[in-house]
C-alpha atoms as a PDB file:
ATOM      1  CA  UNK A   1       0.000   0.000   0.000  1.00  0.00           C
ATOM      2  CA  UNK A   2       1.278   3.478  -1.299  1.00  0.00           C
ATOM      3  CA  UNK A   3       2.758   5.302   1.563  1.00  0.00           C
ATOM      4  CA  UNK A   4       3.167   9.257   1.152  1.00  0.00           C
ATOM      5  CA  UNK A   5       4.195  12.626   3.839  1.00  0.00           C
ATOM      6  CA  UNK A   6       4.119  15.969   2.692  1.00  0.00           C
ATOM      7  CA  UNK A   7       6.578  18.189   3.320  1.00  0.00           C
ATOM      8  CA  UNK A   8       5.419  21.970   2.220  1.00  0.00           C
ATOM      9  CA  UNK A   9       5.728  22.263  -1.226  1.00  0.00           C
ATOM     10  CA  UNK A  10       6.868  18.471  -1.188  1.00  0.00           C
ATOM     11  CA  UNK A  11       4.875  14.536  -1.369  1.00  0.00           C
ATOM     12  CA  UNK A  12       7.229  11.862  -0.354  1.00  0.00           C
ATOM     13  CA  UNK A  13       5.786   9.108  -1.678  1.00  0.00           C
ATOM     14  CA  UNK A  14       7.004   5.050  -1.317  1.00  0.00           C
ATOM     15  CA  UNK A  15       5.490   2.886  -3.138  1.00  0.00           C
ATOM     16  CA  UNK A  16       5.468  -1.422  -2.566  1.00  0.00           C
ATOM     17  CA  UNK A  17       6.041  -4.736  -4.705  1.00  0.00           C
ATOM     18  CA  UNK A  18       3.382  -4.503  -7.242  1.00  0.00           C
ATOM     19  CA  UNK A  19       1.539  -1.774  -7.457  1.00  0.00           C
ATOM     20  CA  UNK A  20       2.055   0.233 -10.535  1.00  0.00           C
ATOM     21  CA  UNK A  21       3.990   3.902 -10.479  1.00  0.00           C
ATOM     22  CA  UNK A  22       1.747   5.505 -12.932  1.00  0.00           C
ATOM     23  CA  UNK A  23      -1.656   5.150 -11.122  1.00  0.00           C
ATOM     24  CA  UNK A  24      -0.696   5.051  -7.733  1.00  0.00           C
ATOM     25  CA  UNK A  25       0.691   8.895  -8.906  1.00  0.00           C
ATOM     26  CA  UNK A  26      -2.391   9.792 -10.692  1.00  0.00           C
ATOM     27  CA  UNK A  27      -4.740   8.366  -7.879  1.00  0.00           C
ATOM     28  CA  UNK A  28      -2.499  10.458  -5.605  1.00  0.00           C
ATOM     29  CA  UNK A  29      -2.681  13.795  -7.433  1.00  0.00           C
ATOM     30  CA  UNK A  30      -6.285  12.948  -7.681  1.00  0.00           C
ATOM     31  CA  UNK A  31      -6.478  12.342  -4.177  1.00  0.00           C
ATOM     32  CA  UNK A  32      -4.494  15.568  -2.640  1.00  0.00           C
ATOM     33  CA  UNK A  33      -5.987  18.114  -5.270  1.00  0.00           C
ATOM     34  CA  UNK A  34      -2.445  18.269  -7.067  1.00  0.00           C
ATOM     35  CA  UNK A  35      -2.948  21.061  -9.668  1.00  0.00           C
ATOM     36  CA  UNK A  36       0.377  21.530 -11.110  1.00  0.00           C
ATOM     37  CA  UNK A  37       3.762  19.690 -10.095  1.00  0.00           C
ATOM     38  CA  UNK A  38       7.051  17.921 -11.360  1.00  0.00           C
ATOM     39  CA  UNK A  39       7.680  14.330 -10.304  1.00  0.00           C
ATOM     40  CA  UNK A  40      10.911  12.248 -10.048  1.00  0.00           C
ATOM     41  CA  UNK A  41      11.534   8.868  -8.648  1.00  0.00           C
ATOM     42  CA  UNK A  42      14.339   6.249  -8.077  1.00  0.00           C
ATOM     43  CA  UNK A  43      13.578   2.236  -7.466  1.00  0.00           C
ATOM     44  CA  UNK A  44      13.523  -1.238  -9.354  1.00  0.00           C
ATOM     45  CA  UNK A  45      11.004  -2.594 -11.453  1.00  0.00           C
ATOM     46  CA  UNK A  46       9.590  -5.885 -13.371  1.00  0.00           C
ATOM     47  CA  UNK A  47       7.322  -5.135 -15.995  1.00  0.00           C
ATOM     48  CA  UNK A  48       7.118  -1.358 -18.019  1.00  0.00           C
ATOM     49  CA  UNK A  49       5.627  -0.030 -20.767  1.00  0.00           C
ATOM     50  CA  UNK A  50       6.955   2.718 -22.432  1.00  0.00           C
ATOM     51  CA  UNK A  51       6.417   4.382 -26.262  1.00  0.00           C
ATOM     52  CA  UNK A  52       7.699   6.836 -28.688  1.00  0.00           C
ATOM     53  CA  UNK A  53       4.974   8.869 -29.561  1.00  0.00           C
ATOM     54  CA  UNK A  54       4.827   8.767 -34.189  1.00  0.00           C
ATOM     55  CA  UNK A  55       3.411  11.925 -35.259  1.00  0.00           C
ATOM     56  CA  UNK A  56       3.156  11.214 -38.623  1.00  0.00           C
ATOM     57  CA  UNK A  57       0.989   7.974 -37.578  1.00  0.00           C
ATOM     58  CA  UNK A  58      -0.431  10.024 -34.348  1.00  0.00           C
ATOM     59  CA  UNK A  59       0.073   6.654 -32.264  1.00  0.00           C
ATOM     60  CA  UNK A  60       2.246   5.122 -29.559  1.00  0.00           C
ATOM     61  CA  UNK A  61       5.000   2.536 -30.978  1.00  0.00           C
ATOM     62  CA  UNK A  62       3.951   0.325 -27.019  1.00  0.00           C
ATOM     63  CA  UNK A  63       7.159  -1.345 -25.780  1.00  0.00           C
ATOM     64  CA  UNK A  64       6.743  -3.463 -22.765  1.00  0.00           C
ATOM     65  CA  UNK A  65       9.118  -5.215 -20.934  1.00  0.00           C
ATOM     66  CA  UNK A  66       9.073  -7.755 -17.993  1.00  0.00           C
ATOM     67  CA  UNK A  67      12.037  -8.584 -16.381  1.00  0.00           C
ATOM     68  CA  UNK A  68      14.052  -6.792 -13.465  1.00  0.00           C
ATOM     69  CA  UNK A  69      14.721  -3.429 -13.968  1.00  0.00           C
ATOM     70  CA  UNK A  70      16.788  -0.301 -12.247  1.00  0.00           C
ATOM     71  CA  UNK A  71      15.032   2.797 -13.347  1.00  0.00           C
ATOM     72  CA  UNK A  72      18.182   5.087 -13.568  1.00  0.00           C
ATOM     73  CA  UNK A  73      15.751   8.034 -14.582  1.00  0.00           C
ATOM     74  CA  UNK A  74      12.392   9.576 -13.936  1.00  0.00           C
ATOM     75  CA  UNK A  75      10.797  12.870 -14.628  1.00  0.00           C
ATOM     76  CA  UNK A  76       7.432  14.319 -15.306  1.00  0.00           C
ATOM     77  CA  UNK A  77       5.107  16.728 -14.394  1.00  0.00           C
ATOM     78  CA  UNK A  78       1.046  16.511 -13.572  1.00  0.00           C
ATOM     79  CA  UNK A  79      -1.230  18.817 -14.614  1.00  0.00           C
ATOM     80  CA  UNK A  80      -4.940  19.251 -15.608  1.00  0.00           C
ATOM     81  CA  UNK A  81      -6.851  17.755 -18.440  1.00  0.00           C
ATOM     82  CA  UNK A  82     -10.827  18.510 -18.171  1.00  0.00           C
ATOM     83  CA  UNK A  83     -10.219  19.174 -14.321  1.00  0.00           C
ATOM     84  CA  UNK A  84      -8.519  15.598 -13.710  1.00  0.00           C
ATOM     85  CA  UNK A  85      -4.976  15.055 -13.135  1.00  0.00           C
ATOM     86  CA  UNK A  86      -3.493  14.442 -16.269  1.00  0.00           C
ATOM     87  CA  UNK A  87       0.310  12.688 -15.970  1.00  0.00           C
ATOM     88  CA  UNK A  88       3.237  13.284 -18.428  1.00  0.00           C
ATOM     89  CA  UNK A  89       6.220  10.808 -17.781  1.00  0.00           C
ATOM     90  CA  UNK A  90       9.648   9.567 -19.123  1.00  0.00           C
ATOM     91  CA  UNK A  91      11.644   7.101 -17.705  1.00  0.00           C
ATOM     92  CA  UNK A  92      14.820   5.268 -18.311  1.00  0.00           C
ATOM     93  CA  UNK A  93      15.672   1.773 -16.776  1.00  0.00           C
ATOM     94  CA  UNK A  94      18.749  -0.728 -16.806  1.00  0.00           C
ATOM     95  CA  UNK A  95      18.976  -4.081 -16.824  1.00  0.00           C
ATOM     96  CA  UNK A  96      21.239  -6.268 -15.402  1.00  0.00           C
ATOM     97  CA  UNK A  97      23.929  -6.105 -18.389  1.00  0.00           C
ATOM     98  CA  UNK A  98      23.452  -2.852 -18.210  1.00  0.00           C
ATOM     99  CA  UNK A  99      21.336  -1.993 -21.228  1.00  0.00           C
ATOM    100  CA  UNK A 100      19.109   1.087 -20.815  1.00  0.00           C
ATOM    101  CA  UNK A 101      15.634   1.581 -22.328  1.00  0.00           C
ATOM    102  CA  UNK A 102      13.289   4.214 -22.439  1.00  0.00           C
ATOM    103  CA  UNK A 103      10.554   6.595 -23.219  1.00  0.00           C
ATOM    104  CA  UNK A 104       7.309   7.720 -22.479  1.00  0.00           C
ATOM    105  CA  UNK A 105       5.927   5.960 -19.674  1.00  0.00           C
ATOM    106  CA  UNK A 106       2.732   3.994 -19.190  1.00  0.00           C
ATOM    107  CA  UNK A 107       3.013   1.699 -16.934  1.00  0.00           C
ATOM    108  CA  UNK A 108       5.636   0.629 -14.455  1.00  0.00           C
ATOM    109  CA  UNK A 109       5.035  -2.418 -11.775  1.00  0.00           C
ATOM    110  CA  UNK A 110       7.199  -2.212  -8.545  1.00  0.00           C
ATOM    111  CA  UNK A 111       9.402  -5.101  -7.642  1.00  0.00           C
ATOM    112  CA  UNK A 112      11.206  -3.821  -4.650  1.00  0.00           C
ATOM    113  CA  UNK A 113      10.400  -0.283  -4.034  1.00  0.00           C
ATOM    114  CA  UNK A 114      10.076   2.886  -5.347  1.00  0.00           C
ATOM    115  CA  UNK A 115      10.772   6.367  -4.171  1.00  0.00           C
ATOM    116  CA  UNK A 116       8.758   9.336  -5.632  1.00  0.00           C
ATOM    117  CA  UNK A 117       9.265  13.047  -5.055  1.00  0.00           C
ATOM    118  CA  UNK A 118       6.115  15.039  -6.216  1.00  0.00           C
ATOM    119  CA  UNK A 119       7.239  19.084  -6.049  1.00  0.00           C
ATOM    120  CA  UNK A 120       4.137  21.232  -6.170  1.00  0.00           C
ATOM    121  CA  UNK A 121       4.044  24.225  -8.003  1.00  0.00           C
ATOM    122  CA  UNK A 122       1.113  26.374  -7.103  1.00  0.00           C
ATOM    123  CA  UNK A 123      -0.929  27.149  -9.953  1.00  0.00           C
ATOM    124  CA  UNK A 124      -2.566  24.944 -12.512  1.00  0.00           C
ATOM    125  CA  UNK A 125      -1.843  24.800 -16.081  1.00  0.00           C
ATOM    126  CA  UNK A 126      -4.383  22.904 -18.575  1.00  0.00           C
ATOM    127  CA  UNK A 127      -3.963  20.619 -21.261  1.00  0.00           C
ATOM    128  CA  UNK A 128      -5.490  21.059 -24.871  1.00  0.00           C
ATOM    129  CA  UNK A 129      -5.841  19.140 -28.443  1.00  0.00           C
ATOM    130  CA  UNK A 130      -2.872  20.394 -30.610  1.00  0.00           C
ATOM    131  CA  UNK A 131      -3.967  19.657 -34.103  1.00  0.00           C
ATOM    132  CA  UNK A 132      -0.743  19.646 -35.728  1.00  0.00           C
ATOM    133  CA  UNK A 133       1.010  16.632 -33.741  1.00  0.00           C
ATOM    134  CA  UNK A 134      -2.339  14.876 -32.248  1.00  0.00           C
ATOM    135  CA  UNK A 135      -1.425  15.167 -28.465  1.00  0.00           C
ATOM    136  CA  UNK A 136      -2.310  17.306 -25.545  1.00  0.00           C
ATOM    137  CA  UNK A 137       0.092  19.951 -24.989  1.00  0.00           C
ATOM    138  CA  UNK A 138       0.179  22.951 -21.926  1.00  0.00           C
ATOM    139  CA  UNK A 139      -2.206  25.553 -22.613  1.00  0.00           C
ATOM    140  CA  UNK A 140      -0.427  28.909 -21.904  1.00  0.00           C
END
């Protein structure tokens, strides 16, 4: 069970064997009214999926992979899409030969543990449709 303190402007967040990074930090931000914030996070994982976003196709190209995994980077922000938390995350992970893969992440499902830092900003920033690459970019 997701475990988080705040510390002013700062969610600590730890998260346990199985339960999946991405909505256990959109639940979250759901959950505590987060607006507008970057995210980062260190731990180990066992089964991601990540893409690289095709604009010409205006699709995902989905890897997944499901084996033990260091994630050696993490960043993202939250913000708001229709008034819900909407999540924007890239991650890198190793293996044990020490190949690194990456992208934009989906999914992630803890193995051993992970450690999220959630830095609020205060303010809120939507998201809308940008017709010329297909995704939802910041509207400001």
């Amino acid at each position: 069970m997701m475990k988080c303190k705040r510390f002013g402007d700062t969610v600590a967040v730890r998260l346990n064997r199985g339960e999946d990074i991405v909505s256990s930090i959109q639940t979250l931000s759901k959950k505590e009214g987060i607006k507008l914030a970057t995210v980062s996070a260190i731990g180990a994982v066992d089964n991601v999926t990540f893409g690289l976003y095709d604009i010409e196709k205006r699709e995902y190209k989905e890897n997944r992979i499901s084996k033990p995994l260091e994630i050696v980077s993490f960043c993202g922000n939250t913000t708001l899409k229709d008034g819900e938390p909407f999540l924007h995350l890239h991650a890198s992970f190793a293996d044990s030969d020490g190949n690194v893969f990456g992208g934009h992440l989906n999914e992630a499902r803890v193995s051993a543990t992970c450690e999220i830092f959630i830095k609020l900003i205060y303010g809120s920033i939507d998201r809308k449709s940008d017709d010329e690459t297909g995704l939802y970019i910041f509207d400001i």
